[in-house]
Protein backbone atom coordinates (compact mmCIF):
# COMPACT_ATOMS: atom_id res chain seq x y z
CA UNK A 1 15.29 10.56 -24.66
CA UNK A 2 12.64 7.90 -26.19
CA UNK A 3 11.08 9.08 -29.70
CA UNK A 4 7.47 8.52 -29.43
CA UNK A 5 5.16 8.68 -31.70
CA UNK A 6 1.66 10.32 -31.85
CA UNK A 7 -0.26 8.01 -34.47
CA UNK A 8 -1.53 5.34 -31.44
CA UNK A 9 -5.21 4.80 -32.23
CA UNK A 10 -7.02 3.12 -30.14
CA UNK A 11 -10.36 0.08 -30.98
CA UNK A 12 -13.17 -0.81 -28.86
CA UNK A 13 -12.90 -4.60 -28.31
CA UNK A 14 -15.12 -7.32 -26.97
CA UNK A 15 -13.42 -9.49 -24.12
CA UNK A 16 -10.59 -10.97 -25.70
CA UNK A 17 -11.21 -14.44 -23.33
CA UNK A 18 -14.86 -14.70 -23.79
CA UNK A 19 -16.19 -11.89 -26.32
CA UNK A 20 -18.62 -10.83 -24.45
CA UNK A 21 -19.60 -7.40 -24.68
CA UNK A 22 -20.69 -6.04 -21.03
CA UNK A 23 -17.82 -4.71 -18.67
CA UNK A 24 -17.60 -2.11 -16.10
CA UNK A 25 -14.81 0.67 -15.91
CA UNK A 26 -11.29 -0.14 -13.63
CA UNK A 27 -9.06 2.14 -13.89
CA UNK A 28 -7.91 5.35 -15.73
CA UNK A 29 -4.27 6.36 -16.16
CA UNK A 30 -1.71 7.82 -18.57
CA UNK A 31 1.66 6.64 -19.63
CA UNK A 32 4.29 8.06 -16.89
CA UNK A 33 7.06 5.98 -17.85
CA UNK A 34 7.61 6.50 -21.54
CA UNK A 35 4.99 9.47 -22.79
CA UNK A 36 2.77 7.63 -25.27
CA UNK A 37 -0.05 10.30 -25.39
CA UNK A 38 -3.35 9.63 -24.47
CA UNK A 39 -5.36 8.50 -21.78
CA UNK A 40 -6.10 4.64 -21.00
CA UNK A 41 -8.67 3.03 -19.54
CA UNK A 42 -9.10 -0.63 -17.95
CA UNK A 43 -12.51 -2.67 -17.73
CA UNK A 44 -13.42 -5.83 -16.04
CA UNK A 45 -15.27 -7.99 -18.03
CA UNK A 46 -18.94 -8.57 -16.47
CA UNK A 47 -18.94 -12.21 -18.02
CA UNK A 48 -15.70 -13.95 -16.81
CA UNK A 49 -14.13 -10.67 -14.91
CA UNK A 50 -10.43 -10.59 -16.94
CA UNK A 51 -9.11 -7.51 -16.63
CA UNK A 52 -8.14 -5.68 -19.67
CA UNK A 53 -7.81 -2.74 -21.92
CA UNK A 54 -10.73 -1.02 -23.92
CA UNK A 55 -10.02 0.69 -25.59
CA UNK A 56 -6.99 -0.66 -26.75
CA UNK A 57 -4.09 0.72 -29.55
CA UNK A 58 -4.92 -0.99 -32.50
CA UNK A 59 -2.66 -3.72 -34.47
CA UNK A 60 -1.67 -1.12 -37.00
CA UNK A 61 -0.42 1.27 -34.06
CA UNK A 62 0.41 -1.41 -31.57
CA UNK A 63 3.93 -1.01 -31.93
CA UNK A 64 4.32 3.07 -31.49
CA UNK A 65 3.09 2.19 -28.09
CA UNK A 66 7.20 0.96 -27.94
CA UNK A 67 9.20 3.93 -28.14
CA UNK A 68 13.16 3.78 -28.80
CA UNK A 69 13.99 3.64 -25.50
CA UNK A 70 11.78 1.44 -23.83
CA UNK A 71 13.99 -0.89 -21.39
CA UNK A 72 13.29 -3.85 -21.83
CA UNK A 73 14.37 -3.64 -25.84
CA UNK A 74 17.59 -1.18 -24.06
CA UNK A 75 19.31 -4.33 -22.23
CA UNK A 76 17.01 -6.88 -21.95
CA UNK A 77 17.81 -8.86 -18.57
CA UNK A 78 15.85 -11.72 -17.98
CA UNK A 79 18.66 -13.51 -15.93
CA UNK A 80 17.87 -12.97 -12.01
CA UNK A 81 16.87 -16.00 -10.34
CA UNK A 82 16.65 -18.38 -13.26
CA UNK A 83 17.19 -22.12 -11.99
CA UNK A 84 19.85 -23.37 -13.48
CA UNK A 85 21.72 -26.73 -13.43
CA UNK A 86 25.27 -25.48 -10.90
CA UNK A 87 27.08 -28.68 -11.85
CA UNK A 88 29.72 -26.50 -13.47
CA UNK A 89 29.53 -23.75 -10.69
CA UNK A 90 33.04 -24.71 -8.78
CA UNK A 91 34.57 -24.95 -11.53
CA UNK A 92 34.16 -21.21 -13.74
CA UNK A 93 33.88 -19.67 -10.28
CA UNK A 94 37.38 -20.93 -9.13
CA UNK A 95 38.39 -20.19 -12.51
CA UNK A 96 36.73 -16.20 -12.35
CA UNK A 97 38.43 -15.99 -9.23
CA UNK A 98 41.89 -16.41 -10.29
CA UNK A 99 42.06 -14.54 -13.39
CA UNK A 100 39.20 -11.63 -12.88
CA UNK A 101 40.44 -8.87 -10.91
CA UNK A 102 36.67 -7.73 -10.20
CA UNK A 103 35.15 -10.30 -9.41
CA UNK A 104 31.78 -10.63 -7.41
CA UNK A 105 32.20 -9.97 -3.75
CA UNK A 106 31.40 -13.56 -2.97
CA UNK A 107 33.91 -15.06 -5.11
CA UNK A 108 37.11 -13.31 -2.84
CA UNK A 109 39.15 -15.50 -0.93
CA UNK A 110 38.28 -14.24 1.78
CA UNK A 111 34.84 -14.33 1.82
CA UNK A 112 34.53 -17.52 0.35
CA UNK A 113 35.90 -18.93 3.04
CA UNK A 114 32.96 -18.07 5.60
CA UNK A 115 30.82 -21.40 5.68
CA UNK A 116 27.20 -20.89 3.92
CA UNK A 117 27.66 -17.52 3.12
CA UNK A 118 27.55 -17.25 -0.79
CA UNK A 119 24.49 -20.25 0.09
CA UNK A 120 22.91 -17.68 2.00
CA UNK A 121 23.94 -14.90 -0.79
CA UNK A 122 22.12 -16.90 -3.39
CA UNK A 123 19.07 -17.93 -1.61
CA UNK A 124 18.38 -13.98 -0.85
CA UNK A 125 19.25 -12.95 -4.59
CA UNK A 126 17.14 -15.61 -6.29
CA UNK A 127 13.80 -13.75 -7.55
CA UNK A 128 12.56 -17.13 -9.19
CA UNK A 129 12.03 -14.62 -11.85
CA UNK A 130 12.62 -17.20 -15.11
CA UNK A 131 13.30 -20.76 -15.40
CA UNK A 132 16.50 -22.00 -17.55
CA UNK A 133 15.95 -26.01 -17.74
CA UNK A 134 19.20 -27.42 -19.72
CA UNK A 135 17.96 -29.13 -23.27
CA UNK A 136 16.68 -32.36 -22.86
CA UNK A 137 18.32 -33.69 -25.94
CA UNK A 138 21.19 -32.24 -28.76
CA UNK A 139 18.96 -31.54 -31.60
CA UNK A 140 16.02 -29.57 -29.20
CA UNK A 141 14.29 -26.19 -30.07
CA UNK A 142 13.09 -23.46 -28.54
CA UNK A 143 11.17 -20.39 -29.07
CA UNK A 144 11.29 -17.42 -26.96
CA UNK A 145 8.22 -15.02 -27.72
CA UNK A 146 9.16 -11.38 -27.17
CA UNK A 147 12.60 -12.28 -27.09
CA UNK A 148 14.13 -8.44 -26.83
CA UNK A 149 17.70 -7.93 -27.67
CA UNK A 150 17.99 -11.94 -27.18
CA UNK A 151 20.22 -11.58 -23.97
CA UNK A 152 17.59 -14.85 -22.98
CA UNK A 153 18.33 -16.61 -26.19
CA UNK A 154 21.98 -16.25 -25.34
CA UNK A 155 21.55 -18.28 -21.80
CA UNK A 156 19.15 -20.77 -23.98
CA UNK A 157 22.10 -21.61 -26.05
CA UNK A 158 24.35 -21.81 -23.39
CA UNK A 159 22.91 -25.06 -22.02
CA UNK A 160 21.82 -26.34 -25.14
CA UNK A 161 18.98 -25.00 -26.87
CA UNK A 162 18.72 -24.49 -30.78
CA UNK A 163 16.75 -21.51 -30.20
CA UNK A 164 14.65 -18.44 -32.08
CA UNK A 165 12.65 -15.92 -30.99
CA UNK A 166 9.84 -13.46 -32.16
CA UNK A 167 9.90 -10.02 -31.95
CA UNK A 168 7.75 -6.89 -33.13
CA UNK A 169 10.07 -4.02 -32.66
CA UNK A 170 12.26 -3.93 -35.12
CA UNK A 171 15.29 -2.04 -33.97
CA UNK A 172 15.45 -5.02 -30.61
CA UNK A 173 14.73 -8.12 -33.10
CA UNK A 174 17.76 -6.30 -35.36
CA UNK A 175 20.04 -6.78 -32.26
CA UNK A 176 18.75 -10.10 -31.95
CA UNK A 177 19.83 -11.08 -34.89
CA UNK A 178 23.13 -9.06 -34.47
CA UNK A 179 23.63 -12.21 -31.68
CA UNK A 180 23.44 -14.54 -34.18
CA UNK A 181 19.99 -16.05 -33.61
CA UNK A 182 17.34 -16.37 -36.04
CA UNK A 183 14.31 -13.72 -34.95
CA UNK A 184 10.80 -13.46 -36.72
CA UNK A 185 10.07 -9.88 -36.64
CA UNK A 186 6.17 -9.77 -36.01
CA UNK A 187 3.77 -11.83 -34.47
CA UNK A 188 3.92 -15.11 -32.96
CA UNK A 189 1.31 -15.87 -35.85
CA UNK A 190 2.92 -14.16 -38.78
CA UNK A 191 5.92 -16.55 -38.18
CA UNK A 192 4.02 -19.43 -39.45
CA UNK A 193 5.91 -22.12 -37.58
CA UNK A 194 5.04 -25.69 -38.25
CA UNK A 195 2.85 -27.95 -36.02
CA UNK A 196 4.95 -29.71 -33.35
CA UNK A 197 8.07 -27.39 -34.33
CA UNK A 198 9.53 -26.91 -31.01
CA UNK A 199 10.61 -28.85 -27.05
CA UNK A 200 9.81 -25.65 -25.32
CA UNK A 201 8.23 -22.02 -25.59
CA UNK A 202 9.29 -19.05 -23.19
CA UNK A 203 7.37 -15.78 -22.84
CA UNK A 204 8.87 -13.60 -19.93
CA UNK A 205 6.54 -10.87 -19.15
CA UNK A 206 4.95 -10.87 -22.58
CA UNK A 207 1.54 -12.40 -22.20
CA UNK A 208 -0.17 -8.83 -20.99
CA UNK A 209 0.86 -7.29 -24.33
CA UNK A 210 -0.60 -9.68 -26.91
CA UNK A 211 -3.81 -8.09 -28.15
CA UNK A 212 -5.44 -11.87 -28.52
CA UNK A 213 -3.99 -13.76 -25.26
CA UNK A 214 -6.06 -16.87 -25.81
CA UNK A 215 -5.43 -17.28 -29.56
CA UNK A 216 -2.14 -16.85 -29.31
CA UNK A 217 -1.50 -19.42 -25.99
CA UNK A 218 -3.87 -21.62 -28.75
CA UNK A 219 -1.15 -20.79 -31.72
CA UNK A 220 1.73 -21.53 -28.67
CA UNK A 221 -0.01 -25.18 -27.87
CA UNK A 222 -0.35 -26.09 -31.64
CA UNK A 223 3.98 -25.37 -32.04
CA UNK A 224 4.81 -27.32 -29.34
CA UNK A 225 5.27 -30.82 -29.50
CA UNK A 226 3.49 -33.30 -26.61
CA UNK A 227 4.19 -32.25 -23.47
CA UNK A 228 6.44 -29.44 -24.89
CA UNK A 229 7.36 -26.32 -21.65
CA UNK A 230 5.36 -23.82 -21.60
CA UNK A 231 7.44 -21.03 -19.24
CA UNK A 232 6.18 -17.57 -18.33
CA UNK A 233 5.38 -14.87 -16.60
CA UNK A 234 3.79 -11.90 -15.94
CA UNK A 235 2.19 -9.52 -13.24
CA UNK A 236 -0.16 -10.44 -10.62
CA UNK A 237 -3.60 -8.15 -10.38
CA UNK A 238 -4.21 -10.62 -7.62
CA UNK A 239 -2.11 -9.31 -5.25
CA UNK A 240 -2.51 -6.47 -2.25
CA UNK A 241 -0.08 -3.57 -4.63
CA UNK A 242 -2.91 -2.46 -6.93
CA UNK A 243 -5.07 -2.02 -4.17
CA UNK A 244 -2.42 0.17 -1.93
CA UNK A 245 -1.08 1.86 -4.75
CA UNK A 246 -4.04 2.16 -7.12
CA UNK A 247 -3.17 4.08 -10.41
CA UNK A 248 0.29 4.08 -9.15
CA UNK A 249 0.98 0.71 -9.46
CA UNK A 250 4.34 0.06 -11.09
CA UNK A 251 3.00 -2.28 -13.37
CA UNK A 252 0.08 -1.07 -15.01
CA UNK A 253 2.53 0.12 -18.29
CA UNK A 254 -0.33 2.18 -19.92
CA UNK A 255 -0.55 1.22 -22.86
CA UNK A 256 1.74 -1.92 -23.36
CA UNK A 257 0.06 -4.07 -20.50
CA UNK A 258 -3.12 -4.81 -22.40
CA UNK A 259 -4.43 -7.66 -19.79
CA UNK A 260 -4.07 -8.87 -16.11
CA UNK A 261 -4.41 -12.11 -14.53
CA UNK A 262 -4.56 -13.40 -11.18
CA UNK A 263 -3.32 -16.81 -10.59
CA UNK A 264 -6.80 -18.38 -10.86
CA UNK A 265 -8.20 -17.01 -14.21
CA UNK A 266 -4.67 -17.56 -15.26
CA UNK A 267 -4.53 -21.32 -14.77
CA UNK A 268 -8.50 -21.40 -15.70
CA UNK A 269 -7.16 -20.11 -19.57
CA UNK A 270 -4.22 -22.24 -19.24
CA UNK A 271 -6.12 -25.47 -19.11
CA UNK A 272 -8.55 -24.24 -21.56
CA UNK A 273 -5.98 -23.64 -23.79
CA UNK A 274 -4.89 -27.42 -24.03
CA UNK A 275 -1.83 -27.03 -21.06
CA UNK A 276 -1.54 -29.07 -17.91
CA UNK A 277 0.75 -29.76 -15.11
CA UNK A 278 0.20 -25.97 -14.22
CA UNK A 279 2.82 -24.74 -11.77
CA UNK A 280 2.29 -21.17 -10.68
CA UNK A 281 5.18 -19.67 -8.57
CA UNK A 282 5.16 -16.16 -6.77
CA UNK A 283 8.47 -14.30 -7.84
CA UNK A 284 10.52 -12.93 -4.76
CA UNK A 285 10.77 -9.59 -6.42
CA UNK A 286 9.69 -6.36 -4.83
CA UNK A 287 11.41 -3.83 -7.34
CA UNK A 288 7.37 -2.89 -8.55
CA UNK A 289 6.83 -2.12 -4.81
CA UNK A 290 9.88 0.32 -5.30
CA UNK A 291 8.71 2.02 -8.62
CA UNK A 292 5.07 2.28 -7.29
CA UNK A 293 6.47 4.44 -4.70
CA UNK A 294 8.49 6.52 -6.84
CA UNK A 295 5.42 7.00 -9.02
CA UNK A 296 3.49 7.64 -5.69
CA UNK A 297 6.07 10.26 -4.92
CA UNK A 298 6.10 11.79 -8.36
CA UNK A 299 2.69 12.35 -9.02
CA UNK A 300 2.54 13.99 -5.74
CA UNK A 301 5.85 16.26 -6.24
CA UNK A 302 6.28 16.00 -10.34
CA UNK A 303 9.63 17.86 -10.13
CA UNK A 304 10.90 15.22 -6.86
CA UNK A 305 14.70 14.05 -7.77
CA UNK A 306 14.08 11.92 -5.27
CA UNK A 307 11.11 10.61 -6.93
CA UNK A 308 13.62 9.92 -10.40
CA UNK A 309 16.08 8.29 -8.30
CA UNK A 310 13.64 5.75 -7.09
CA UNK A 311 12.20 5.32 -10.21
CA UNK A 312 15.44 4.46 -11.56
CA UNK A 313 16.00 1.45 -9.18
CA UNK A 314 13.74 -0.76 -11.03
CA UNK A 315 15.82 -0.47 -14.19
CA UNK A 316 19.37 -0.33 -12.11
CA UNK A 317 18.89 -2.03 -9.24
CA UNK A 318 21.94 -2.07 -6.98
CA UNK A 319 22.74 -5.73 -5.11
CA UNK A 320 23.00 -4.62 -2.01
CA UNK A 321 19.34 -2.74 -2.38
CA UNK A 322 17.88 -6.04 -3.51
CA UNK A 323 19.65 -7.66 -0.44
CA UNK A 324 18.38 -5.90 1.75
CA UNK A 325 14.63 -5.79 0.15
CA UNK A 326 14.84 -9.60 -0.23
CA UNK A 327 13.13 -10.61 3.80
CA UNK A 328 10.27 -8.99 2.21
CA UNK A 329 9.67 -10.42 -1.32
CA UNK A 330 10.68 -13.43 0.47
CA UNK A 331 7.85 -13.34 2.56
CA UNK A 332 5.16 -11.96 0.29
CA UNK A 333 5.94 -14.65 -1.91
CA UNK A 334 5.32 -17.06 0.54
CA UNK A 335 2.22 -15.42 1.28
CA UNK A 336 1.29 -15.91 -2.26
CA UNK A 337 1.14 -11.81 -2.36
CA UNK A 338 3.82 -11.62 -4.65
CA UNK A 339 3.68 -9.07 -7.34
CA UNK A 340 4.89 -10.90 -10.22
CA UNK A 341 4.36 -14.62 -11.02
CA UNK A 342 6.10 -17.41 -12.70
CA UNK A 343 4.00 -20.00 -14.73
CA UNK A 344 5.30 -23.46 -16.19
CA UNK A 345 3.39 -25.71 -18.35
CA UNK A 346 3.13 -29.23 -19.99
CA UNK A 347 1.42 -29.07 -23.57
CA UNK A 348 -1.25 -31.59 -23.58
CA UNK A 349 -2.15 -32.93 -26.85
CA UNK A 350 -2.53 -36.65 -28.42
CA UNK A 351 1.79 -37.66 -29.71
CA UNK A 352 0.02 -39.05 -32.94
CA UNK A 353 -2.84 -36.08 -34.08
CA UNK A 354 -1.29 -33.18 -32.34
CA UNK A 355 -4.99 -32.88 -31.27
CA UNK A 356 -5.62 -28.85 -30.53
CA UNK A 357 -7.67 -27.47 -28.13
């Protein structure tokens, strides 16, 4: 069971993208997923329209809004559909086939021998959930904000990367550095990192909980050398699921998800921000579409095991459930409806003044 604490107190805030003061109430909802007490409440800003939290826990509280056994910091898996150089692919899977008696199903012999089908197998399983470029060069650094347990970190390293993360939860930045990596425990702003310190900067699903979103994409652009990556990603107000679902949206995460984007105030801070070469990518992923149900279900029959069992499947999904889901995320990612996005970014700053924003 998670330990959660009581002592979240919550600050009213101007718009952290503009400051302005005016908004009009969203959307009022409690946390069903890991029992921080209270009630939240989200406001669109009448200036620019950014959706956010106001109130909103306060920096001193911030991180009791994380209880122990919040997943991501449980077994961190950023993994699914990250594009990855295969070069080596024929080679460890002929190896994993011959001396691992379990195997994935594609790697038997005798499925491997049906033309296309571990093609096909891929295609369908590939969320474009994260992006794993190989380092440019032997001596390049990374930073992974919000880097978890560092299970990311790990497949940074593996094609190349001299790589550290940040982290504010203590007990995931300690197994961090139980991986071997080196982990600021805090803020990205606490760390204190040099200008031009690092090749590339990843932040998977961690841009909705940073109180200050622009100041901190600011602090990101002024680390990174010229044209440095910018990768990552986060969930998309933009698309139809908030409107079906409403307060049972899968993603809201009362209180951790203190802002929401759409793709076009998104690239709008982006470029504001000092990044260019915006790509914006709609992840083939409908396991939100699967826990908005199962909140759907619960909040309409609060003792439902069927409604825990679906909730579960976010968290545990099974392959062949994501198979068979995939047609779907498929196509609402191609209708640019997808739930959850993928960003990538070039840091755009003068090589000689590391000019800022």
């Amino acid at each position: 069971m998670p330990v959660v604490s009581d002592a979240v107190q919550l600050e009213k805030i101007a718009c952290p993208l503009c400051q302005a003061t005016e908004y009009r109430h969203y959307l009022t909802g409690r946390d069903v997923a890991m029992g921080v007490p209270g009630t939240f409440q989200l406001v669109t800003c009448r200036s620019c329209r950014h959706i956010y939290m106001n109130p909103r826990p306060t920096l001193e509280t911030l991180a009791a809004c994380y209880p122990s056994g919040y997943g991501p910091h449980r077994s961190q898996e950023h993994g699914d559909g990250c594009s990855v150089d295969q070069s080596k692919d024929s080679k460890s899977e002929s190896q994993a086939a011959s001396s691992n008696t379990s195997q994935p199903w594609y790697l038997r012999s005798f499925v491997r021998s049906i033309p296309g089908l571990k093609r096909l197998y891929r295609w369908l399983s590939d969320t474009r959930s994260t992006v794993l470029p190989a380092a440019p060069d032997e001596g390049s650094r990374a930073l992974e904000l919000g880097c978890g347990t560092g299970q990311f970190l790990e497949s940074l390293k593996a094609v190349g990367w001299n790589c550290e993360g940040v982290e504010l939860v203590t007990a995931a930045a300690e197994q961090a550095r139980g991986r071997g990596f080196e982990i600021h425990e805090g803020t990205l702003e606490s760390a204190q990192f040099s200008d031009n310190s690092f090749d590339a900067a990843f932040a998977w699903h961690v841009l909705e909980h940073l109180p200050d979103v622009r100041s901190s994409l600011i602090e990101l652009h002024r680390v990174l050398k010229p044209q440095g990556l910018l990768a990552c990603s986060m969930p998309n107000v933009g698309c139809w699921e908030p409107y079906v679902f409403g307060g049972n949206w899968y993603l809201w995460e009362w209180p951790r998800h203190l802002h929401f984007f759409n793709p076009a105030r998104l690239q709008r801070l982006l470029e504001e921000t000092g990044f260019e070469e915006i790509r914006i990518e709609h992840q083939r992923n409908s396991l939100n579409v699967v826990g908005s149900l199962g909140l759907l279900l619960r909040r309409m029959f609060p003792n439902s095991r069927l409604a825990a069992r679906i909730l579960e499947f976010p968290n545990r999904p099974t392959m062949w459930g994501q198979l068979a889901m995939a047609p779907f995320a498929i196509v609402m990612a191609w209708l640019h409806q997808g739930g959850r996005i993928t960003v990538t970014a070039r840091c755009r700053k003068n090589s000689t003044s590391g000019e800022q924003p």
